[in-house]
N, C-alpha and C. Protein backbone atom coordinates (compact mmCIF):
# COMPACT_ATOMS: atom_id res chain seq x y z
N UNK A 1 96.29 92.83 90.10
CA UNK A 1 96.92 93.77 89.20
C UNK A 1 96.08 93.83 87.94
N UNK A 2 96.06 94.99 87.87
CA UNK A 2 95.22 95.59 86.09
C UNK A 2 95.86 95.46 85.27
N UNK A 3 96.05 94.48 84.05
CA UNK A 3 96.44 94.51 82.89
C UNK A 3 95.82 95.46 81.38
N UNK A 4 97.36 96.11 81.26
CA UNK A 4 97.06 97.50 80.80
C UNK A 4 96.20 96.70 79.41
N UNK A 5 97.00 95.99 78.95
CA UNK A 5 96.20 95.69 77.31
C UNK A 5 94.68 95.39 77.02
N UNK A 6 94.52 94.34 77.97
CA UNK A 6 93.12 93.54 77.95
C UNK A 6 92.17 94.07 78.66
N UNK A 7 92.84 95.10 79.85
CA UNK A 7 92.00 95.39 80.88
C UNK A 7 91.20 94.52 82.12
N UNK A 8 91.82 93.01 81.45
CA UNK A 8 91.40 92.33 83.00
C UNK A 8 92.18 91.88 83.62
N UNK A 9 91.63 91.66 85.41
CA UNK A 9 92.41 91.49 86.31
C UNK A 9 92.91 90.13 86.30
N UNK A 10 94.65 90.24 86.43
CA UNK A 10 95.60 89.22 86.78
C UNK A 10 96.24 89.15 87.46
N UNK A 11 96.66 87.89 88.91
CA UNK A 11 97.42 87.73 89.23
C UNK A 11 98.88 88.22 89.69
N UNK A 12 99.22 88.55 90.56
CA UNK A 12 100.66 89.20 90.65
C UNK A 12 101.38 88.72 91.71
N UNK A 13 102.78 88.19 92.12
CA UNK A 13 103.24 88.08 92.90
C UNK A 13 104.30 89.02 93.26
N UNK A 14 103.86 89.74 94.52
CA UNK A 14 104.87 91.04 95.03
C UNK A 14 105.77 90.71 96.32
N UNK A 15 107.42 91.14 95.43
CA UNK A 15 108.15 90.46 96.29
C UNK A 15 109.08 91.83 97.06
N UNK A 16 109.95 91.35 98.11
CA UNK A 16 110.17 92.61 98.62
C UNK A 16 111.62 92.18 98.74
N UNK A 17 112.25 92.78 98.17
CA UNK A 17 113.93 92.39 97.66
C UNK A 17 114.82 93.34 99.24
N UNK A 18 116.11 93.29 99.47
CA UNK A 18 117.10 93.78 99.69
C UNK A 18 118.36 93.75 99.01
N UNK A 19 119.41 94.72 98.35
CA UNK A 19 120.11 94.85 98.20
C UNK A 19 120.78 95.49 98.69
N UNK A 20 122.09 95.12 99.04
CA UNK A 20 123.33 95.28 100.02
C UNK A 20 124.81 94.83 99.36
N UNK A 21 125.44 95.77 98.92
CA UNK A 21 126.79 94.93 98.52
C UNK A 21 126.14 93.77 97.71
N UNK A 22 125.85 94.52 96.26
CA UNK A 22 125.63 94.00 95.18
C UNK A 22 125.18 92.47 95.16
N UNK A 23 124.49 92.04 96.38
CA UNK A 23 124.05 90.82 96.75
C UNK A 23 122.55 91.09 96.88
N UNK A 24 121.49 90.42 96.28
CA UNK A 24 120.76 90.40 97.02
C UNK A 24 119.42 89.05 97.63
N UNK A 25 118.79 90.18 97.95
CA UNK A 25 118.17 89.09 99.40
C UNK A 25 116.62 88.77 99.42
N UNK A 26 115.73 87.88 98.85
CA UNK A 26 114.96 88.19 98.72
C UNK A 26 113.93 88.03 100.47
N UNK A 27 112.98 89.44 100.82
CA UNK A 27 112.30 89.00 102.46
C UNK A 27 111.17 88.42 102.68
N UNK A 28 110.57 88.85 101.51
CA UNK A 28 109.04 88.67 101.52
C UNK A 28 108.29 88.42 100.34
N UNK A 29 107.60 87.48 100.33
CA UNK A 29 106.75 87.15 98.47
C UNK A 29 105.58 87.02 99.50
N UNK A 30 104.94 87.60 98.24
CA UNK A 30 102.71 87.17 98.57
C UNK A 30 102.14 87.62 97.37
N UNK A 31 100.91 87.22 96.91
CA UNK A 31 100.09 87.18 96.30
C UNK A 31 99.08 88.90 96.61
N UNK A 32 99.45 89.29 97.55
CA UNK A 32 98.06 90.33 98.12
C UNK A 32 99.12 91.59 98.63
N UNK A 33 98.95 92.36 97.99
CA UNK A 33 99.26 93.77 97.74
C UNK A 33 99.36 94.45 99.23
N UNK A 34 98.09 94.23 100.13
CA UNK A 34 98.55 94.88 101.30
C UNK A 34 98.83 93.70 102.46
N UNK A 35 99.16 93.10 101.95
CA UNK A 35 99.99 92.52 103.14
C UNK A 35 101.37 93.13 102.82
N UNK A 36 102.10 92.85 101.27
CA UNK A 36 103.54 93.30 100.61
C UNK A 36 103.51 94.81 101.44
N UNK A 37 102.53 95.61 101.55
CA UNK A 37 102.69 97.26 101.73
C UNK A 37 102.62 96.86 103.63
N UNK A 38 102.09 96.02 103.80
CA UNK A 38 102.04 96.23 105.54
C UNK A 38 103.55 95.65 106.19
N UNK A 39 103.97 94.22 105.34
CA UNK A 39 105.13 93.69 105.80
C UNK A 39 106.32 95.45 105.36
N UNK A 40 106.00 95.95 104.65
CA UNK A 40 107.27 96.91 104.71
C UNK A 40 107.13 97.82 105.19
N UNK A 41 106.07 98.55 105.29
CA UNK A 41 105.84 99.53 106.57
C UNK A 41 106.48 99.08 108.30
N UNK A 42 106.27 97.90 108.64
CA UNK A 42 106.79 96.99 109.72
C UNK A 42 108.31 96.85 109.72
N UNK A 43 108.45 96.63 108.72
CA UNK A 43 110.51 96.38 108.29
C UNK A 43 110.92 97.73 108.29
N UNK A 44 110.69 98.81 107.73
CA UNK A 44 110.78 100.11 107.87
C UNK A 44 110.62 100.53 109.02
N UNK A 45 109.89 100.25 110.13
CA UNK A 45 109.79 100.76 111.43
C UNK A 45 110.93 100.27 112.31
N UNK A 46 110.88 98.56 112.22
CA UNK A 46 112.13 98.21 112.45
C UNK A 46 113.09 98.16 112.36
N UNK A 47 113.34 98.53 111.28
CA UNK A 47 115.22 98.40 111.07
C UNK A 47 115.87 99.72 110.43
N UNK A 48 114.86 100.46 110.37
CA UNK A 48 115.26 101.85 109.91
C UNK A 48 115.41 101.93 107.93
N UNK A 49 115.29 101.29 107.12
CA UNK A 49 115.97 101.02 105.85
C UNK A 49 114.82 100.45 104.97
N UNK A 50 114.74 101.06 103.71
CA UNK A 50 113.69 100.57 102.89
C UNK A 50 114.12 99.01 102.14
N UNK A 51 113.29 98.35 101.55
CA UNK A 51 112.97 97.51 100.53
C UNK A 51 113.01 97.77 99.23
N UNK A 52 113.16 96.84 98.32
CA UNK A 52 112.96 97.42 96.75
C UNK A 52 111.02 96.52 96.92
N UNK A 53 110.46 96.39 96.14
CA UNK A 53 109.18 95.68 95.35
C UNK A 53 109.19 95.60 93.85
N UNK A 54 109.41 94.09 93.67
CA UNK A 54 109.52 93.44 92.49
C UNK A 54 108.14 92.95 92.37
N UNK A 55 107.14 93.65 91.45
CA UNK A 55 105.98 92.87 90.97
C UNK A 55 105.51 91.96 89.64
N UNK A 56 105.83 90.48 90.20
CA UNK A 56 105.72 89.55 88.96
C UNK A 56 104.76 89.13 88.55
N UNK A 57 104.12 89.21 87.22
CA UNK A 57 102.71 88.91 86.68
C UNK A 57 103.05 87.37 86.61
N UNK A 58 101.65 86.97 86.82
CA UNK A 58 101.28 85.34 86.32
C UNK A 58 101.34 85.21 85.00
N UNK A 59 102.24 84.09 84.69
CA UNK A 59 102.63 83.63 83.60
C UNK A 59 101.61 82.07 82.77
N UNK A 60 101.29 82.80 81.25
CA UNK A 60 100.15 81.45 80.88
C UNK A 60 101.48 81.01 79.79
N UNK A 61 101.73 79.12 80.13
CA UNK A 61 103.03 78.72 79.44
C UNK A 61 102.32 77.30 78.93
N UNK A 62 102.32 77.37 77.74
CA UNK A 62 101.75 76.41 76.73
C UNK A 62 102.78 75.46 76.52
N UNK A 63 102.74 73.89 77.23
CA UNK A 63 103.55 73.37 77.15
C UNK A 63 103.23 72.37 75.75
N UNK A 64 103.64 72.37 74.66
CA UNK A 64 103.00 72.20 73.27
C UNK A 64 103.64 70.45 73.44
N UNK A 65 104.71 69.99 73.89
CA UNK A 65 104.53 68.84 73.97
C UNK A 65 103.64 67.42 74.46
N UNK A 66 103.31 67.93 75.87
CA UNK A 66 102.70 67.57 76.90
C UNK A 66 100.99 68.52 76.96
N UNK A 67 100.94 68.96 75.67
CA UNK A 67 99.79 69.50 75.52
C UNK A 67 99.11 70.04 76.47
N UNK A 68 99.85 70.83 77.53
CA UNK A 68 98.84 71.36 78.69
C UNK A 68 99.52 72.94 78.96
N UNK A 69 98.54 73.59 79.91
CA UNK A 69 98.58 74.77 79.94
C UNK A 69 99.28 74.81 81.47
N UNK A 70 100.69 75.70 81.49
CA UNK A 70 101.15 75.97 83.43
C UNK A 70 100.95 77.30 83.30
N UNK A 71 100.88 77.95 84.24
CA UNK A 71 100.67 79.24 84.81
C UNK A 71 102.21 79.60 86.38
N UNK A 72 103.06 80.03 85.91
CA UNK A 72 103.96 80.61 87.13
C UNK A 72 104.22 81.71 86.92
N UNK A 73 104.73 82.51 87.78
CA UNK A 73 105.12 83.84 87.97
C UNK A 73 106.69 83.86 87.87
């Protein structure tokens, strides 16, 4: 994923949600864009019914106690 501000490339984890009766479901997480677009093209063939796609940027988290740097999405 292109980060609009800096312009360099970061990290993204793309997830592929269901919602149903205000519940939902998460089907599929990955790191790589066309696998996320191939697993739902496949679920779409199968079951007749789309997905949502939640795309979460990598997170830089300065842990100021423990003086170190984590990175999660």
């Amino acid at each position: 994923m292109l980060d609009v501000r800096t312009g360099e490339q970061i990290e993204a984890l793309y997830k592929m949600v269901e919602i149903t009766g205000g519940k939902r479901v998460d089907k599929f997480s990955t790191t790589d864009i066309s696998r996320a677009l191939r697993f739902h093209r496949w679920y779409v063939k199968r079951y007749k019914r789309g997905l949502y796609m939640e795309i979460l940027p990598k997170k830089k988290i300065y842990d100021w106690r423990e003086k170190k740097v984590n990175y999660e999405f």
